[in-house]
Protein backbone atom coordinates (compact mmCIF):
# COMPACT_ATOMS: atom_id res chain seq x y z
CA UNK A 1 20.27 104.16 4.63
CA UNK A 2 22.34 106.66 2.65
CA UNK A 3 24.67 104.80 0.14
CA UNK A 4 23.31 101.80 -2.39
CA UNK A 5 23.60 98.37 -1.39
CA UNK A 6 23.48 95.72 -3.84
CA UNK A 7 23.52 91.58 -3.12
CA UNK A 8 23.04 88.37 -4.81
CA UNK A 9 21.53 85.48 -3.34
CA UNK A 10 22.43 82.05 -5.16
CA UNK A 11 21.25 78.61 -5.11
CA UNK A 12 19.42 75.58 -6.73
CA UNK A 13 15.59 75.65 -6.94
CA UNK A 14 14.31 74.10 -3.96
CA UNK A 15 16.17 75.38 -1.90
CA UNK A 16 14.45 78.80 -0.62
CA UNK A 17 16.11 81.26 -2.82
CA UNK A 18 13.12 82.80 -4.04
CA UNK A 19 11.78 82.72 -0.57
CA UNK A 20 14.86 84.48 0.77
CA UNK A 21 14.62 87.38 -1.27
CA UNK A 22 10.81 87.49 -0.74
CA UNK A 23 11.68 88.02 3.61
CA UNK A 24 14.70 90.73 2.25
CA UNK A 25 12.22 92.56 -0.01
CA UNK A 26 9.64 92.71 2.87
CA UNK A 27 12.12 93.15 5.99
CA UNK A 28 13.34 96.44 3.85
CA UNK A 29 9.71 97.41 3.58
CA UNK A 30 9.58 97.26 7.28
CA UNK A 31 12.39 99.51 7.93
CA UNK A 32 11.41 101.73 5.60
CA UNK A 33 14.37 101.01 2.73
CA UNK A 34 13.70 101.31 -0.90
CA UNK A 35 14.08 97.98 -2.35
CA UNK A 36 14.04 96.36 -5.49
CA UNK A 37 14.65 93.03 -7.44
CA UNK A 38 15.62 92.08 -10.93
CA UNK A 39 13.65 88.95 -11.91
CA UNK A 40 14.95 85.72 -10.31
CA UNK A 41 17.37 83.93 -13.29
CA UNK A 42 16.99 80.17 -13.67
CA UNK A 43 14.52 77.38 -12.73
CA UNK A 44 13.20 77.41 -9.77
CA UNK A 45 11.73 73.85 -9.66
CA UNK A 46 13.82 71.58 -7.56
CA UNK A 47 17.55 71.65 -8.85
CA UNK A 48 17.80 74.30 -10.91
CA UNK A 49 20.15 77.04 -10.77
CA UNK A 50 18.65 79.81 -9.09
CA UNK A 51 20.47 83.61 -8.89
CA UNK A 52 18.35 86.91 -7.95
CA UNK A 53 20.01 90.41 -7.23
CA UNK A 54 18.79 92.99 -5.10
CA UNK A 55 19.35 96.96 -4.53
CA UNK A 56 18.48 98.54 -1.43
CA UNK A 57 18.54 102.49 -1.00
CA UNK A 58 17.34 105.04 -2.90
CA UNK A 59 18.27 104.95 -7.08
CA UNK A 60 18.31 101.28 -7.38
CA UNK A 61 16.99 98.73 -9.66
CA UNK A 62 17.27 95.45 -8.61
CA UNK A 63 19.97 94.65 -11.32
CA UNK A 64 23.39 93.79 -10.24
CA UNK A 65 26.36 94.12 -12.63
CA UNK A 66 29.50 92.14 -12.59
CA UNK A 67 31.73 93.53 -9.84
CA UNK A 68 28.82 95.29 -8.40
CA UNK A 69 27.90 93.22 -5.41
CA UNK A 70 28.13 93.97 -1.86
CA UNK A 71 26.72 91.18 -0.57
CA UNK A 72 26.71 87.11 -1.92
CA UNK A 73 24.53 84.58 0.08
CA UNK A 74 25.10 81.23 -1.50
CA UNK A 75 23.09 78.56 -0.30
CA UNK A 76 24.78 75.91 -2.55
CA UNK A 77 28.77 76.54 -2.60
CA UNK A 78 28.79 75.79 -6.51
CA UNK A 79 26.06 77.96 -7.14
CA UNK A 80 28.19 80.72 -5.03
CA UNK A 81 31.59 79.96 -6.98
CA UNK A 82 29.14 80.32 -9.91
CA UNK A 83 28.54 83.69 -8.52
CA UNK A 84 31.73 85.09 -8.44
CA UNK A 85 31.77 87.57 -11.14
CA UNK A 86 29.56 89.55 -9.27
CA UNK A 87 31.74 89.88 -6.53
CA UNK A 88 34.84 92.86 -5.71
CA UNK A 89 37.55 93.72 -3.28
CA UNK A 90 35.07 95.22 -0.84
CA UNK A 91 32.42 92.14 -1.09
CA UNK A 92 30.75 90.69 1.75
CA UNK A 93 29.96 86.80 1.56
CA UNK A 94 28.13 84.01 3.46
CA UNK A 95 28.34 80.26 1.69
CA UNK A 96 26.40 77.81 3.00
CA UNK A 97 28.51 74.23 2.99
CA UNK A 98 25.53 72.35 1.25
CA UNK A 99 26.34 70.13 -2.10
CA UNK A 100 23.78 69.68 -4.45
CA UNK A 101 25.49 68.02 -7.19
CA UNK A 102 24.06 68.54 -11.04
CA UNK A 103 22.97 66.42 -13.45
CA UNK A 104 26.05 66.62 -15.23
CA UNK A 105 28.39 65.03 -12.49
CA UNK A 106 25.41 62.68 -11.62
CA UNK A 107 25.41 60.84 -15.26
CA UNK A 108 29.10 61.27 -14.97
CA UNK A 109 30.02 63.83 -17.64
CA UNK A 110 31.33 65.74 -15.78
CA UNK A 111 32.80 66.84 -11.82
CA UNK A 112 32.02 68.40 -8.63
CA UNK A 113 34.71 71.39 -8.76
CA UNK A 114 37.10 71.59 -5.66
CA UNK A 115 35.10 74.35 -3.52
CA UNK A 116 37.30 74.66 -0.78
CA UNK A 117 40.12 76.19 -2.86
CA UNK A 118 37.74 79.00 -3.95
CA UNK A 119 36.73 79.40 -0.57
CA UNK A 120 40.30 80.06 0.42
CA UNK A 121 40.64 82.20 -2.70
CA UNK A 122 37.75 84.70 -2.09
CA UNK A 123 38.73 84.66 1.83
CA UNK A 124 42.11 86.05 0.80
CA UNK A 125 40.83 88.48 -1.91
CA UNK A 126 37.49 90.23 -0.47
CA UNK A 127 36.32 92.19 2.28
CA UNK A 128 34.66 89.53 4.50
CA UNK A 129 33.68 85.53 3.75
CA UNK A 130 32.23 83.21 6.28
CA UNK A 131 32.04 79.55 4.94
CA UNK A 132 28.99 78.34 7.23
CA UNK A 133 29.76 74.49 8.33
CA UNK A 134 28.37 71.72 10.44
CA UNK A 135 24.71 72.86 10.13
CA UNK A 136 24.01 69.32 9.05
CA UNK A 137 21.55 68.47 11.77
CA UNK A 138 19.18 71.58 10.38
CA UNK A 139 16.34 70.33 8.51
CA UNK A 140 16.92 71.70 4.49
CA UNK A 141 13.68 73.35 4.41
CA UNK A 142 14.96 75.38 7.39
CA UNK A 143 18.62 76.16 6.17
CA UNK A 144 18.20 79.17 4.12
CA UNK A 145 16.74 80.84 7.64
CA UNK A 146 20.17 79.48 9.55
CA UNK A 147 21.93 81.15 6.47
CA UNK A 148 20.05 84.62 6.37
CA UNK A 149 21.00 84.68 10.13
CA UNK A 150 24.60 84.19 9.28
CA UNK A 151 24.30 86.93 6.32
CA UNK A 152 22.89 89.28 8.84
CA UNK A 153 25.76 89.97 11.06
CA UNK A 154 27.71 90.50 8.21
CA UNK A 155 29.37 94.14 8.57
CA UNK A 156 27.17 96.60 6.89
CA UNK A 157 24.28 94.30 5.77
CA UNK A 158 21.62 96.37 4.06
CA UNK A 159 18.43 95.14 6.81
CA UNK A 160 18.73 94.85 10.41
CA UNK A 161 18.22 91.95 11.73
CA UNK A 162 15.03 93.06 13.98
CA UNK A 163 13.57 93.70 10.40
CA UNK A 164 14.11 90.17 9.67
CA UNK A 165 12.95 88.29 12.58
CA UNK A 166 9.72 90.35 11.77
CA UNK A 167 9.22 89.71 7.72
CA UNK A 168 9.87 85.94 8.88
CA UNK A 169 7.45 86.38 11.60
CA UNK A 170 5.09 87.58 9.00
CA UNK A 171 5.74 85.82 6.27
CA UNK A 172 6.56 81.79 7.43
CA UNK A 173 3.89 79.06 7.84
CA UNK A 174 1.93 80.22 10.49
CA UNK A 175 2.87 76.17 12.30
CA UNK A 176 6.19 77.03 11.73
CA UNK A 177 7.09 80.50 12.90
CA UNK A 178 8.39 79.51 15.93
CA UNK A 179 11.23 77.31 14.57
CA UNK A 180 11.72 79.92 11.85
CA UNK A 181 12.21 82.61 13.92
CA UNK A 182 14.55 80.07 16.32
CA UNK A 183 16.89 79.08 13.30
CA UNK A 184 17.51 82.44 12.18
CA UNK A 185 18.57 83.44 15.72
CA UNK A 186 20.79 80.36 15.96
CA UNK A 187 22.59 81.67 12.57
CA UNK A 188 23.01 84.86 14.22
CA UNK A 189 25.43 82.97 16.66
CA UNK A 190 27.29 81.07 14.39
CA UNK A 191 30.84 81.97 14.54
């Protein structure tokens, strides 16, 4: 890989964020791409905000700027709108259609914003945005694999996705590789 890649992955905690960066991190390490992380901002228990950046190629630092991002997986589409100032004219994005709504539009104080008009927004102003729906029928705890799959046919993505199937292969619950590895694929079909 010659040219720095940087990307964001975005969610709530519970959701596999931290896990999804941990399968980036070591599919990198399998194709031989320098890789690094800034530490993963928010709270990772169950339903907190969860952002992490990545750089992959030589000279990077894990720490992605405003405007800086070449990649955005969102597996919440709030915490992906949430995301936005990272993004530019030439970003790459995958948003998963999952709603997790906060505690703040839970006890009423305040509302779920209206996702699908920055969906249309960012597919008219960036590179490249696929909006992943009707994955409904794949178990949560199995959706940021479907997602990753979707992420890696995105043009340019920093890991191929050989390099993927294998960090999953390595890294999932040894009673659940199978269906991992089976997911991920399936995302790599979505259209």
């Amino acid at each position: 890989m010659s040219a720095l890649k940087k990307l964001i992955v975005s969610g709530v905690g519970g959701q596999g964020v931290t896990y999804t960066v941990r399968l980036l991190m070591s599919a990198a390490v399998l194709a031989g791409i320098k890789v690094n992380t800034d530490e993963i901002h928010g709270l990772s228990q169950r339903g907190g905000v969860v952002n992490a950046g990545l750089t992959f190629g030589e000279g990077g630092h894990g720490y992605v700027d405003d405007g800086e991002a070449d990649f955005l997986i969102g597996l919440e589409k709030l915490e992906a709108q949430r995301s936005i100032k990272f993004l530019n004219t030439g970003s790459r994005v995958v948003i998963d259609n999952t709603e997790i709504t906060p505690f703040t539009v839970n006890s009423g104080q305040s509302y779920y914003p209206d996702t699908d008009k920055f969906i249309q927004s960012l597919s008219e102003n960036i590179a490249e945005v696929i909006y992943i729906q009707g994955n409904d029928d794949i178990h949560r705890k199995l959706k940021s694999y479907f997602v990753l799959g979707v992420a890696s046919t995105l043009n340019r993505f920093p890991v191929e996705p050989q390099y993927i199937q294998q960090a999953i292969e390595e890294n999932a619950r040894k009673e659940s590789v199978v269906e991992s590895v089976r997911i991920f694929n399936l995302g790599r079909e979505y259209k």
